[in-house]
C-alpha atoms as a PDB file:
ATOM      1  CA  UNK A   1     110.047  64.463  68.775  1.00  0.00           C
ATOM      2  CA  UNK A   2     111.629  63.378  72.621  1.00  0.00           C
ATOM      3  CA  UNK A   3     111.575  65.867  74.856  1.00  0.00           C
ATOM      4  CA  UNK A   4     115.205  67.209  75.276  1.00  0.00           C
ATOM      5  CA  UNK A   5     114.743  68.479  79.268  1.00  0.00           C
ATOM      6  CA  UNK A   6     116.303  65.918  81.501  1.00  0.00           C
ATOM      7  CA  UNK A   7     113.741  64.436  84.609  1.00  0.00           C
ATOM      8  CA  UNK A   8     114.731  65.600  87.411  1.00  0.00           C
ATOM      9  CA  UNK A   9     116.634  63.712  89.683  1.00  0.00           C
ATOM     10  CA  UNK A  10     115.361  62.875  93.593  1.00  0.00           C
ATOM     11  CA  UNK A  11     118.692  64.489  94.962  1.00  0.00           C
ATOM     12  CA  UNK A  12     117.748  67.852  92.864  1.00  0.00           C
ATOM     13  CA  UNK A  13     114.373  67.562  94.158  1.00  0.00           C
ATOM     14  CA  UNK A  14     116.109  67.751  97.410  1.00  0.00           C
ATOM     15  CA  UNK A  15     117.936  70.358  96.327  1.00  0.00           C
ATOM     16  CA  UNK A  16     115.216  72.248  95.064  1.00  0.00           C
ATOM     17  CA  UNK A  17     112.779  71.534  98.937  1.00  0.00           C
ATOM     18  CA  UNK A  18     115.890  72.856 100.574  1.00  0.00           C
ATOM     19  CA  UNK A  19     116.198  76.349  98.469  1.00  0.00           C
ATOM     20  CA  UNK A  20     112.654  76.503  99.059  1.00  0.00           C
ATOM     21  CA  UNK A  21     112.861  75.902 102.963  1.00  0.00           C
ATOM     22  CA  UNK A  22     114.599  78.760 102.892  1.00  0.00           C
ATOM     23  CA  UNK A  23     112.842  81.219 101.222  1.00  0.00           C
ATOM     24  CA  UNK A  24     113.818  81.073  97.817  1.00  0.00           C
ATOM     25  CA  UNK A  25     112.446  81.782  94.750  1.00  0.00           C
ATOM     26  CA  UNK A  26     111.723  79.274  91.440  1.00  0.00           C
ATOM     27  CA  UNK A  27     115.034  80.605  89.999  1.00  0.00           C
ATOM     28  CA  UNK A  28     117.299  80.943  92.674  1.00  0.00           C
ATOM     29  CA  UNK A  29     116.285  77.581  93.641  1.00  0.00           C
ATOM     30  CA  UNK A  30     116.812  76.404  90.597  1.00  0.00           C
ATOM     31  CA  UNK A  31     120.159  77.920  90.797  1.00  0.00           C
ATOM     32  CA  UNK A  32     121.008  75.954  94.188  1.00  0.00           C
ATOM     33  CA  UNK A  33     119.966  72.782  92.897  1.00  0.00           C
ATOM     34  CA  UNK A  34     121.644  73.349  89.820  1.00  0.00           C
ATOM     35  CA  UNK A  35     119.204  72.736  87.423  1.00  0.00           C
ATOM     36  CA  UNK A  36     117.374  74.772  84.380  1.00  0.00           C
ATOM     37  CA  UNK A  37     114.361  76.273  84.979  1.00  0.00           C
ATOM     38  CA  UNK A  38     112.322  75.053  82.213  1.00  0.00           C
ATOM     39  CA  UNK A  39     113.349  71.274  83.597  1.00  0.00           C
ATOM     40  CA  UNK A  40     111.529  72.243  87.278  1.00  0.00           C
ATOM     41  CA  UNK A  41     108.446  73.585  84.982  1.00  0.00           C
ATOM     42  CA  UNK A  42     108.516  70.703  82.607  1.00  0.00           C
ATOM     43  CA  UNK A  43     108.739  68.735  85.955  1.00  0.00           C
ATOM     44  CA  UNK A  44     105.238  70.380  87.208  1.00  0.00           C
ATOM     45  CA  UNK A  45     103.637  70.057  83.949  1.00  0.00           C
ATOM     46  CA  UNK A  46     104.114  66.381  84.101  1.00  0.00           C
ATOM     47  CA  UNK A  47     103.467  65.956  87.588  1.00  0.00           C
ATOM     48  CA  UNK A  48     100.684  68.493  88.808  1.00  0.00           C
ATOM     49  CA  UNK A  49     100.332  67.160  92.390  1.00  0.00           C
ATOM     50  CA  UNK A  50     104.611  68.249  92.418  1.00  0.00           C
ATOM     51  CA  UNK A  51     102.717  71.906  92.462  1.00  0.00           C
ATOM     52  CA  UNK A  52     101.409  71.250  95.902  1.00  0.00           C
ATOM     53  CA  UNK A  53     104.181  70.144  97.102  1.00  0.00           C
ATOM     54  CA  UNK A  54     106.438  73.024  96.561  1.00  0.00           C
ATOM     55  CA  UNK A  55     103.198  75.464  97.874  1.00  0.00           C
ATOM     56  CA  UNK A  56     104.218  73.341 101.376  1.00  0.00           C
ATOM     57  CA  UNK A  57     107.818  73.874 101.029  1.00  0.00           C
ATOM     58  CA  UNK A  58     107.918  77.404 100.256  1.00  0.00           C
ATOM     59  CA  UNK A  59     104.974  78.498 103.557  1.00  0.00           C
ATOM     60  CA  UNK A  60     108.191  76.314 105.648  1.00  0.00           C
ATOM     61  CA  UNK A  61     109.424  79.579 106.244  1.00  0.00           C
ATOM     62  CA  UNK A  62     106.405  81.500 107.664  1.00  0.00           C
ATOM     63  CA  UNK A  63     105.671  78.254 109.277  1.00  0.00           C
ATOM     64  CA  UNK A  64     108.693  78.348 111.580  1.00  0.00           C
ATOM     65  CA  UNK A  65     108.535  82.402 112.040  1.00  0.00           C
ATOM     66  CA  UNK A  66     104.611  81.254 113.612  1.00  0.00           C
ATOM     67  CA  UNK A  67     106.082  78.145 115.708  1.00  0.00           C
ATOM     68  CA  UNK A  68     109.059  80.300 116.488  1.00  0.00           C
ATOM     69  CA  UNK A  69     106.932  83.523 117.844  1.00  0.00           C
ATOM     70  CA  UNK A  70     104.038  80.886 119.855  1.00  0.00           C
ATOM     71  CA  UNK A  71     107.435  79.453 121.252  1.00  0.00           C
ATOM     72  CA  UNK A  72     108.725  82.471 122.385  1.00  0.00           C
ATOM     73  CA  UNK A  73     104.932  83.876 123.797  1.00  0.00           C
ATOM     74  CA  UNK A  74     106.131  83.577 127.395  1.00  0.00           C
ATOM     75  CA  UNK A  75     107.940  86.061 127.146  1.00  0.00           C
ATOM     76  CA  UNK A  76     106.397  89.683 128.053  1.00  0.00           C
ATOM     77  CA  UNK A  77     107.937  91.348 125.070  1.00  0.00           C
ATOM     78  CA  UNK A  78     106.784  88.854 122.346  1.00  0.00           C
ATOM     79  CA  UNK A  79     103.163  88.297 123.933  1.00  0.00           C
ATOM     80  CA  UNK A  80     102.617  92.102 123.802  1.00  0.00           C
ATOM     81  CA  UNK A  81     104.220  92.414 120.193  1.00  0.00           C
ATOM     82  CA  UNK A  82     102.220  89.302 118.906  1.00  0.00           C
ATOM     83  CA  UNK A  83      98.803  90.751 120.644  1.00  0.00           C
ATOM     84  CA  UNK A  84      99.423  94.061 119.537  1.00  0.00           C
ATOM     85  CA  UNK A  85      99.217  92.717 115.694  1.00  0.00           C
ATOM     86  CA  UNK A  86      97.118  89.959 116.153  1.00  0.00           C
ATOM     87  CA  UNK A  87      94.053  90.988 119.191  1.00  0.00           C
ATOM     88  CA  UNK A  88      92.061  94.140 117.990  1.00  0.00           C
ATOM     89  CA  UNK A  89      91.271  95.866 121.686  1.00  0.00           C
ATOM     90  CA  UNK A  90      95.433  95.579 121.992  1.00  0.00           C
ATOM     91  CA  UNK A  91      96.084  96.879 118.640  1.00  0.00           C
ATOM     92  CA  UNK A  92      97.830 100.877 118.812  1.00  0.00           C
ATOM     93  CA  UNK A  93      95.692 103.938 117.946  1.00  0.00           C
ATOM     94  CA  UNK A  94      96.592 105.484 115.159  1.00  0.00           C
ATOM     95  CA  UNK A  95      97.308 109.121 116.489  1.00  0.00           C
ATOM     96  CA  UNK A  96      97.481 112.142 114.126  1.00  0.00           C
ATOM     97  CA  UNK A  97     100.709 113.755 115.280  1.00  0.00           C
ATOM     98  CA  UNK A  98     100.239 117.343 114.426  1.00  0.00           C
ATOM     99  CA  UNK A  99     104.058 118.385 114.741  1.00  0.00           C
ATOM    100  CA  UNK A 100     104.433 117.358 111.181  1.00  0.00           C
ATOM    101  CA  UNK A 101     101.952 119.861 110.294  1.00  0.00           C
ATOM    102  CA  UNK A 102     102.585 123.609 110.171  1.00  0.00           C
ATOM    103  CA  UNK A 103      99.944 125.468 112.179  1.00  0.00           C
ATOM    104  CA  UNK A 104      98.611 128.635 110.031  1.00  0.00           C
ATOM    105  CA  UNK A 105      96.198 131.670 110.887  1.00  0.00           C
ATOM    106  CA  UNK A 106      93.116 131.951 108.974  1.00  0.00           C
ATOM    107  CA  UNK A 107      94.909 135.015 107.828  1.00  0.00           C
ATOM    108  CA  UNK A 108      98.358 133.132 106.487  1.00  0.00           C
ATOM    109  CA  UNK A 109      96.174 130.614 104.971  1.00  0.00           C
ATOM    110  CA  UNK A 110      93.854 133.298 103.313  1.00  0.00           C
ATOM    111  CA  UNK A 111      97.454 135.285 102.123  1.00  0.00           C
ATOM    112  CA  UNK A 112      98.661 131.771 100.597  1.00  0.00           C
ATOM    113  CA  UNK A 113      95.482 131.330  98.556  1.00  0.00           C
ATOM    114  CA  UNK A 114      95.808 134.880  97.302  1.00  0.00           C
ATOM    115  CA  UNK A 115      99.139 134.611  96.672  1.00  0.00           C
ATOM    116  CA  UNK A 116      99.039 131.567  94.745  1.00  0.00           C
ATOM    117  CA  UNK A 117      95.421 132.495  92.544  1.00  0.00           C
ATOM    118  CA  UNK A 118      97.378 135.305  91.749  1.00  0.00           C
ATOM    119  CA  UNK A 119     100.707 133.456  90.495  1.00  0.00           C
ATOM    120  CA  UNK A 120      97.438 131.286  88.514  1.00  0.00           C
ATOM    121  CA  UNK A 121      96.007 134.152  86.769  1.00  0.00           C
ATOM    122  CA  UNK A 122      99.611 135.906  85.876  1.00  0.00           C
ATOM    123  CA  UNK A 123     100.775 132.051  84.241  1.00  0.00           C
ATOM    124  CA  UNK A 124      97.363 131.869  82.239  1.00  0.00           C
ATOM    125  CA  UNK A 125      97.629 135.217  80.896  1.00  0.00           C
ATOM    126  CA  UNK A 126     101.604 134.467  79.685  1.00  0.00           C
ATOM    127  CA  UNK A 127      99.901 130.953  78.689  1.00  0.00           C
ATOM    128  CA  UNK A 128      97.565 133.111  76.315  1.00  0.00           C
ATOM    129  CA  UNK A 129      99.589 135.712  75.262  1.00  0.00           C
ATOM    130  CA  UNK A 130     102.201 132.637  74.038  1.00  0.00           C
ATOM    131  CA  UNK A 131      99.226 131.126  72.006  1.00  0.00           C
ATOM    132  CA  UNK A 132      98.268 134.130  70.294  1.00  0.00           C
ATOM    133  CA  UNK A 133     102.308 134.935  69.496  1.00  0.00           C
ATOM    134  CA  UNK A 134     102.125 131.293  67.768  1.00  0.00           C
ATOM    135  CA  UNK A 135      98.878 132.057  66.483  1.00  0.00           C
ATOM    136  CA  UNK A 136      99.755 134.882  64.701  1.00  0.00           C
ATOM    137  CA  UNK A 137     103.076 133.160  63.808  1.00  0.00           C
ATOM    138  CA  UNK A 138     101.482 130.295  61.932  1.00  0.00           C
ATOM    139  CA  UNK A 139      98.359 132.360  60.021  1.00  0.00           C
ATOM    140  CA  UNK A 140     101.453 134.802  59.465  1.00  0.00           C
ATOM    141  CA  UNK A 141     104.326 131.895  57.735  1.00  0.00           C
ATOM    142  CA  UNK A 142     101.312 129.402  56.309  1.00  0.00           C
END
């Protein structure tokens, strides 16, 4: 039985290197280059080497961000942002900022545990007392 999918033409595989150059996905690129999905897949199935390929043309994006950044390195701003994720010794401490965190007394904190073992113990003893209720219940109906 022929295949029904269509080959792909080379101005929809321009279509498709563009969509990828700019970040797109398999479907929306599909989409741009107007074309079924299942044709692009057929397309790699058929031609495995057309795999590598679109691995190239979808990094074109990071590529540019890293020629765009090592452009731009002479300037103070991006040389300390690029060394700051890049160099370890210029990588940021990671502080603990206590502010976030409520400061208790041995005391409060000792009150809190109190307070909520007792809360415990009162829920487990309603927790019991509803199982024996239904206990009794069933061996009471059955």
């Amino acid at each position: 039985m022929p295949d029904p999918t269509p080959a792909i033409t080379p101005e929809k595989l321009t279509a498709l290197d563009m969509a990828w150059q700019l970040g797109l996905t398999d479907t929306n690129a599909c989409k741009f280059a107007e074309l079924e999905p299942r044709a692009l897949y057929r397309h790699q199935e058929r031609n495995p080497e057309y795999c590598q390929h679109k691995l190239y043309m979808k990094a074109y994006p990071n590529i540019r961000a890293e020629q765009t950044i090592t452009n731009d390195l002479d300037s103070i701003s991006t040389a300390k942002w690029y060394a700051e994720r890049t160099i370890e010794k210029f990588k940021p401490k990671k502080d603990i900022n206590v502010n976030h965190y409520a400061v208790i007394s041995d005391e409060q904190l000792q009150a809190r545990i109190e307070h909520l073992s007792h809360a415990q113990l009162e829920n487990d003893a309603e927790e019991a007392e509803y199982e024996e209720i239904s206990e009794n219940d069933e061996s009471t109906s059955g």
